[in-house]
Protein backbone atom coordinates (compact mmCIF):
# COMPACT_ATOMS: atom_id res chain seq x y z
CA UNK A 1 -10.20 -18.39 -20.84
CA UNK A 2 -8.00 -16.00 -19.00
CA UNK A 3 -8.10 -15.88 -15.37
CA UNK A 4 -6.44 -12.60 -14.07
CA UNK A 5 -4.72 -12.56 -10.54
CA UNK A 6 -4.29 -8.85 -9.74
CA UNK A 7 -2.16 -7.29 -6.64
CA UNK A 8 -4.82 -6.00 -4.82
CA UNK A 9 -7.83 -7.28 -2.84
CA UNK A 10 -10.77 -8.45 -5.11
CA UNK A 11 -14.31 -7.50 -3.81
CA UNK A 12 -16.79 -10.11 -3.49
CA UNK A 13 -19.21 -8.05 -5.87
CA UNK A 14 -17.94 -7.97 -9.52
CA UNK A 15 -19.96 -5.09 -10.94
CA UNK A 16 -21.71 -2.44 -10.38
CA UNK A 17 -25.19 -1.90 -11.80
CA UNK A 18 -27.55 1.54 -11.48
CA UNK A 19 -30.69 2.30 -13.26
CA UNK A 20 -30.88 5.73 -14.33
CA UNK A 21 -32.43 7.81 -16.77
CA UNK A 22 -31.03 8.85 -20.41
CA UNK A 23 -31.96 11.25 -22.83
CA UNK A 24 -30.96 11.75 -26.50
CA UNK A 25 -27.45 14.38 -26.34
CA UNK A 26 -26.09 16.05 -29.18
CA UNK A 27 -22.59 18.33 -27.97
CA UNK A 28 -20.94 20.87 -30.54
CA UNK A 29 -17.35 19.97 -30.29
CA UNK A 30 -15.26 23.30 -30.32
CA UNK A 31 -11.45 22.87 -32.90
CA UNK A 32 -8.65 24.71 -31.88
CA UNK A 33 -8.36 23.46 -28.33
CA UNK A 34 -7.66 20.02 -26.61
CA UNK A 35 -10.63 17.51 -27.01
CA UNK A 36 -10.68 17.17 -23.65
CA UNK A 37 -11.52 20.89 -22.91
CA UNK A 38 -14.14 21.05 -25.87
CA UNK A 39 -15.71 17.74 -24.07
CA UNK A 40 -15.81 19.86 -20.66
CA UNK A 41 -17.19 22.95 -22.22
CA UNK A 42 -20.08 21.33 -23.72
CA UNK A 43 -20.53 19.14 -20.83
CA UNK A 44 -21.10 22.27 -18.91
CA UNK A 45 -23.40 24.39 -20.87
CA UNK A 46 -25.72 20.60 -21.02
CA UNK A 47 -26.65 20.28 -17.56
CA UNK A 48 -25.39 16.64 -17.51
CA UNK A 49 -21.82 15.43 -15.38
CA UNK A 50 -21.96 12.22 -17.26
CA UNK A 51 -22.49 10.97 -20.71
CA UNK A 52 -21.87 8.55 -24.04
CA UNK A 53 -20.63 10.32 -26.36
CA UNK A 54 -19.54 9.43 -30.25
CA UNK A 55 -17.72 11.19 -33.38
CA UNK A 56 -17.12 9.79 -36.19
CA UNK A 57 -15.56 10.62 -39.94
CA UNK A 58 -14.18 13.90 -38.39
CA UNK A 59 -10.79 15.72 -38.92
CA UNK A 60 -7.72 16.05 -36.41
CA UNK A 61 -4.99 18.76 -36.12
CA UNK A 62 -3.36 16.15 -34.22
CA UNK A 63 -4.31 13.18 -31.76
CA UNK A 64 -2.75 11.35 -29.54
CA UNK A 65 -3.37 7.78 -27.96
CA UNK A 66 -1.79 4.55 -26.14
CA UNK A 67 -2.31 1.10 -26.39
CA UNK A 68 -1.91 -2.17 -23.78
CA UNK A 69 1.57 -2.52 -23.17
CA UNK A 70 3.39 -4.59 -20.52
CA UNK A 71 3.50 -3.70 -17.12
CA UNK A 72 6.86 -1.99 -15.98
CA UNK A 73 6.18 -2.69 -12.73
CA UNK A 74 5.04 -5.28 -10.05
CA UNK A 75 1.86 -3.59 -9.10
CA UNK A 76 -0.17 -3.91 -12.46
CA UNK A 77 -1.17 -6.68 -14.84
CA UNK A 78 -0.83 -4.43 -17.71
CA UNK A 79 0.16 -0.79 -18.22
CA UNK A 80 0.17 1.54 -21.71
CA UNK A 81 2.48 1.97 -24.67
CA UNK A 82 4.60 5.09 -25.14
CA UNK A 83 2.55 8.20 -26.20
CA UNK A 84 2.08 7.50 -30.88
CA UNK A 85 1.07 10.73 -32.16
CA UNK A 86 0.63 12.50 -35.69
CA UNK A 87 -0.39 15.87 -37.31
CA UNK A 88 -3.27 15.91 -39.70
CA UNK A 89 -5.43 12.77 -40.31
CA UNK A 90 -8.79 11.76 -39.36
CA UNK A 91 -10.88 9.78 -36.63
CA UNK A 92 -13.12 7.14 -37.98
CA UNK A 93 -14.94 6.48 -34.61
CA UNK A 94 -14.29 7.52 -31.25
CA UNK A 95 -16.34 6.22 -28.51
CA UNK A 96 -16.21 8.16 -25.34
CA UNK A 97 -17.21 7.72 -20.91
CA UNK A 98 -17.65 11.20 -19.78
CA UNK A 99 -17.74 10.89 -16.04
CA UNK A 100 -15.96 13.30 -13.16
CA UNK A 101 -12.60 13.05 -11.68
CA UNK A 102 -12.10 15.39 -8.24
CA UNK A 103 -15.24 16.78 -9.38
CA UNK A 104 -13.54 18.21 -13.18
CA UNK A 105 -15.09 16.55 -16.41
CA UNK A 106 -12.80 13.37 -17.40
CA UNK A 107 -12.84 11.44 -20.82
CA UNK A 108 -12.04 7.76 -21.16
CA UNK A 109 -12.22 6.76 -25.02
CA UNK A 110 -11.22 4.92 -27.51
CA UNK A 111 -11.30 4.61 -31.19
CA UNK A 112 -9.85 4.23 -34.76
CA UNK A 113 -8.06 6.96 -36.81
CA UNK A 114 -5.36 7.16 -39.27
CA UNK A 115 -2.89 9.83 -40.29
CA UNK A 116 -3.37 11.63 -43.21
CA UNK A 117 -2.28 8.53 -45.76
CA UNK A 118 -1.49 6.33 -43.00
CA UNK A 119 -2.94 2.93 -42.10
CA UNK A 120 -6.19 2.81 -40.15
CA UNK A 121 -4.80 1.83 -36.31
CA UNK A 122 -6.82 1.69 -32.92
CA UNK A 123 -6.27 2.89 -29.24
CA UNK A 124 -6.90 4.84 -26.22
CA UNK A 125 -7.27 8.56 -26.99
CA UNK A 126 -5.43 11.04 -24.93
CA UNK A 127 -7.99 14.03 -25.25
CA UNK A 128 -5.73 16.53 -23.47
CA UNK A 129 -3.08 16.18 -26.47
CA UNK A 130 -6.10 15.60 -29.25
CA UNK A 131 -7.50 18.93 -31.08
CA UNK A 132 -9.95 18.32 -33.18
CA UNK A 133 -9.77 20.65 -37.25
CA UNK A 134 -13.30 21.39 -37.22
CA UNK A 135 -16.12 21.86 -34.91
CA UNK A 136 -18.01 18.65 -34.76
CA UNK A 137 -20.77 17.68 -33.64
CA UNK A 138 -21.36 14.33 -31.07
CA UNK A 139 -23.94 12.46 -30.52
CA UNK A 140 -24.95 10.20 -27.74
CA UNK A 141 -26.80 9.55 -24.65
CA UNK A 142 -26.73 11.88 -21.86
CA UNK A 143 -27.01 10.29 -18.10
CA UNK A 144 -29.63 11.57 -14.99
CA UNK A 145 -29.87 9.61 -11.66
CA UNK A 146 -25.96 8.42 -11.60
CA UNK A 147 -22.45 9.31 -12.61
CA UNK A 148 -19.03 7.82 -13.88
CA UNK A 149 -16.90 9.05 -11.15
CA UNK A 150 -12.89 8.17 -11.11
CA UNK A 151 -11.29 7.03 -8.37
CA UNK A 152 -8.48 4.80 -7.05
CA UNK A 153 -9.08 1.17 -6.80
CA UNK A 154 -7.52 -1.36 -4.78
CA UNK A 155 -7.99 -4.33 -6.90
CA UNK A 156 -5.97 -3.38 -10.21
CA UNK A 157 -4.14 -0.08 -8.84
CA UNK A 158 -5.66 1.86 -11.49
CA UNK A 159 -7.37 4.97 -11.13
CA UNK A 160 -11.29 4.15 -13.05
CA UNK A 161 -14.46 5.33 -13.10
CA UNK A 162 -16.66 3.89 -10.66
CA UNK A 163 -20.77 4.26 -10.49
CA UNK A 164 -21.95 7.09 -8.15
CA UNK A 165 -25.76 6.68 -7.56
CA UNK A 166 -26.86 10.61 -7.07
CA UNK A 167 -30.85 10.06 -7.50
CA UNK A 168 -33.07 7.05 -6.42
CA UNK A 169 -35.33 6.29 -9.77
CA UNK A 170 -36.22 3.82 -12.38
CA UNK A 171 -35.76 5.00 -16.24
CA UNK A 172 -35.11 3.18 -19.00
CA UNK A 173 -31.48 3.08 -19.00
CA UNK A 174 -28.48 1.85 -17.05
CA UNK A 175 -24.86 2.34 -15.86
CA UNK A 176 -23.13 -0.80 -15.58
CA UNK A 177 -19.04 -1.23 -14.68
CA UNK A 178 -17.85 -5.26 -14.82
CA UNK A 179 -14.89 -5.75 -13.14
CA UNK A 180 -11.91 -8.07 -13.94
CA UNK A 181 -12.82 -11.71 -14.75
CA UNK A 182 -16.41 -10.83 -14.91
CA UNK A 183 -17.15 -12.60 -18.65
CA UNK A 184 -18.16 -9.47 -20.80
CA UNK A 185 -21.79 -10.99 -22.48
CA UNK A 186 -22.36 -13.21 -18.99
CA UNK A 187 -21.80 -9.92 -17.22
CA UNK A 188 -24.57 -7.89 -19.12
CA UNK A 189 -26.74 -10.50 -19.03
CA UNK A 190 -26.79 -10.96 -15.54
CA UNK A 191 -27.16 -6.77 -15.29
CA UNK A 192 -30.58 -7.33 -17.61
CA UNK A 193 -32.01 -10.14 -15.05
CA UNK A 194 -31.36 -7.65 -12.31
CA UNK A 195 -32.99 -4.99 -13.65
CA UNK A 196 -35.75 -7.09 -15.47
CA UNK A 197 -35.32 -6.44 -18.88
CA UNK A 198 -35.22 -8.68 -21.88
CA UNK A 199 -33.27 -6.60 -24.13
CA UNK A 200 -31.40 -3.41 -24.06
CA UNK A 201 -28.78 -1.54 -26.82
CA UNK A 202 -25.11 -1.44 -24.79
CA UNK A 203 -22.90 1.21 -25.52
CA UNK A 204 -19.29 1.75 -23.91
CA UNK A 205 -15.78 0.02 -23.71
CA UNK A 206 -13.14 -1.57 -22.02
CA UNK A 207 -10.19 -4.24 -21.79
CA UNK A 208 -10.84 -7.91 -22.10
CA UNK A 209 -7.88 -10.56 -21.28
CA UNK A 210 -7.25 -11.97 -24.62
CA UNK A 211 -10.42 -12.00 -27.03
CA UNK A 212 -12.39 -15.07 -28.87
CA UNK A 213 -14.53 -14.02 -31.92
CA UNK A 214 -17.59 -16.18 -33.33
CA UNK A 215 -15.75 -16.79 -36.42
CA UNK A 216 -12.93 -18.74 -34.56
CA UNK A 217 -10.47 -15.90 -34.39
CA UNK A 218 -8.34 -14.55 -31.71
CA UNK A 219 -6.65 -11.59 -30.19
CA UNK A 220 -3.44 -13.14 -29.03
CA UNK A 221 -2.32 -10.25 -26.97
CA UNK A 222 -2.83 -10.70 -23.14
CA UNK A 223 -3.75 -7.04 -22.45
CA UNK A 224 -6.56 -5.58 -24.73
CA UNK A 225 -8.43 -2.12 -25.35
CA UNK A 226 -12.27 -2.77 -27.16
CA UNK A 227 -14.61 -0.33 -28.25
CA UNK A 228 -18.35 -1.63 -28.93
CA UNK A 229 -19.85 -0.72 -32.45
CA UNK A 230 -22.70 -2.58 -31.90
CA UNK A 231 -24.23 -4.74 -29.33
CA UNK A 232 -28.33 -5.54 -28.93
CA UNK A 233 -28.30 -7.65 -25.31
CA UNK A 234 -30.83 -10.49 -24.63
CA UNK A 235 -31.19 -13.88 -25.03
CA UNK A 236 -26.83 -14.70 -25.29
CA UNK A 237 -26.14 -12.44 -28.22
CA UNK A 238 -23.03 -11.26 -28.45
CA UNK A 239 -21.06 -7.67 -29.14
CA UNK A 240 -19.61 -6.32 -32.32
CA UNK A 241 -16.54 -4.70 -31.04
CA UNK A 242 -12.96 -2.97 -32.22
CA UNK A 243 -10.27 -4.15 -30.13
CA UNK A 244 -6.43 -4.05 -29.84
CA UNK A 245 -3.86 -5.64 -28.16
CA UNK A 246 0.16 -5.11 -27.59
CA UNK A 247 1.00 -4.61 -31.27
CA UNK A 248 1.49 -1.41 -32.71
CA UNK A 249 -2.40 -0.59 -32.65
CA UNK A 250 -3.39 -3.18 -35.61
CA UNK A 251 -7.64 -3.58 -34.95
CA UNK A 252 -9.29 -6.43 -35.17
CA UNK A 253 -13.08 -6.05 -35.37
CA UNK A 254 -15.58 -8.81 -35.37
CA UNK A 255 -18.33 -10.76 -33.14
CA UNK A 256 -17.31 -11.80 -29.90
CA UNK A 257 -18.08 -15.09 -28.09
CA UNK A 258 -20.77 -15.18 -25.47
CA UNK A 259 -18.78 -17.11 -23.06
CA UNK A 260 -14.89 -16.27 -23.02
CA UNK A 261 -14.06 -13.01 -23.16
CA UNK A 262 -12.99 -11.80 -19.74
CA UNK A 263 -12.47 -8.15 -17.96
CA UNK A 264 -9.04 -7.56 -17.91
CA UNK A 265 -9.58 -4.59 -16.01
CA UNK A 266 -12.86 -2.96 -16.53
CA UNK A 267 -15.87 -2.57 -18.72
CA UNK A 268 -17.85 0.91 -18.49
CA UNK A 269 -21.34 0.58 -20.46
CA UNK A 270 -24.24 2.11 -21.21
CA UNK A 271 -27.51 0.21 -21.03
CA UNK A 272 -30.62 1.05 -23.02
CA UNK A 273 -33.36 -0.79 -22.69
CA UNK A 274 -35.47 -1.73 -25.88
């Protein structure tokens, strides 16, 4: 298993974990204008500043998205690929954070989409240069109590969404951020003995450092992007993700390991306990 030395200071706790409450969201999606802006329209007229959201089967205009790439520099581990782009196609799934960033509405997703009668390929969406054909509808889980709020951080120079606890409560679900080296399954199941749960659905996404699957199968690449399509926490069992590394946004989807798949840099989930 990877261990990952990045250039700035590592704190002593590795995630951050707020309970929180969550209600059912459904967002219309408005075509014609960047994803991101639809996101932060409906965002607005919901009452919520922070959110799960999915689409799936849907039709693009055009979209955008990078994946891991090596670092051109000396002060991160990994950076992103040059921007891929085409006209007309059609996202399978897109799994998105909706959090703030200097207090605007900010999207971190990722997904799988092909051009029109192009291969099926996987990545990190840029919503600002995404515009959806249709209006579309998203469904997900929207967030009371705390917030996905983007800042700087010193550990892996990246700018990520950290946990900002806004209302002391209990409820029935749970932000949860695991930071770099923090084993992804270990990681949630040390969240659900904090908060005293037994089981809970996980929603949300990430980068692991390499990836082992069940099966015996591997993702090669050092730097990774994963989406999870299906994870039930409790008792070691392990996600069903979509993941990508450094080659030309090929997926790989499968069951994970429970006990070697590290945070590259971070993991932003959604907890839901069952």
């Amino acid at each position: 298993m990877y261990f990952v030395q990045h250039k700035g200071p590592a704190d002593s706790e590795r995630q951050q974990l707020v309970k929180c409450h969550g209600e059912p969201l459904e967002l219309q999606l408005a075509a014609n204008q960047p994803l991101a802006e639809a996101v932060a329209g409906a965002m607005e007229h919901s009452g919520f500043e922070t959110a799960w959201l999915e689409i799936a089967d849907v039709p693009v205009e055009k979209l955008s998205y990078v994946i891991p790439a090596e670092s051109p520099d000396d002060d991160h581990v990994a950076w992103y690929s040059d921007i891929k782009s085409f006209d007309t196609g059609r996202i399978k799934r897109l799994g998105m954070v909706v959090g703030k960033h200097q207090s605007a509405t900010f999207i971190h997703g990722h997904g799988a989409w092909h051009a029109l009668e192009g291969e099926t390929k996987f990545g990190h969406v840029l919503a600002g240069e995404t515009f959806l054909a249709t209006d579309v509808r998203a469904k997900g889980i929207g967030i009371r109590g705390a917030v996905f709020d983007r800042s700087h951080d010193a550990e892996t120079k990246f700018d990520l969404f950290k946990i900002r606890e806004i209302a002391t409560s209990g409820g029935d679900h749970a932000l949860l951020r695991l930071k770099p080296n923090v084993e992804l399954v270990k990681g949630v199941e040390q969240a659900l003995q904090q908060l005293g749960w037994q089981r809970a659905k996980v929603s949300g996404l990430g980068s692991l450092a390499g990836a082992v699957f069940e099966d015996g199968s591997r993702m090669t690449s050092f730097a990774t992007e994963f989406l999870i399509t299906d994870y039930l926490a409790g008792e070691g069992a392990a996600p069903e993700i979509m993941i990508v590394g450094e080659t030309d946004g090929d997926i790989i989807t499968g069951n994970l390991t429970a006990d070697q798949n590290p945070i590259l840099v971070t993991a932003e989930l959604v907890l839901n306990r069952t």
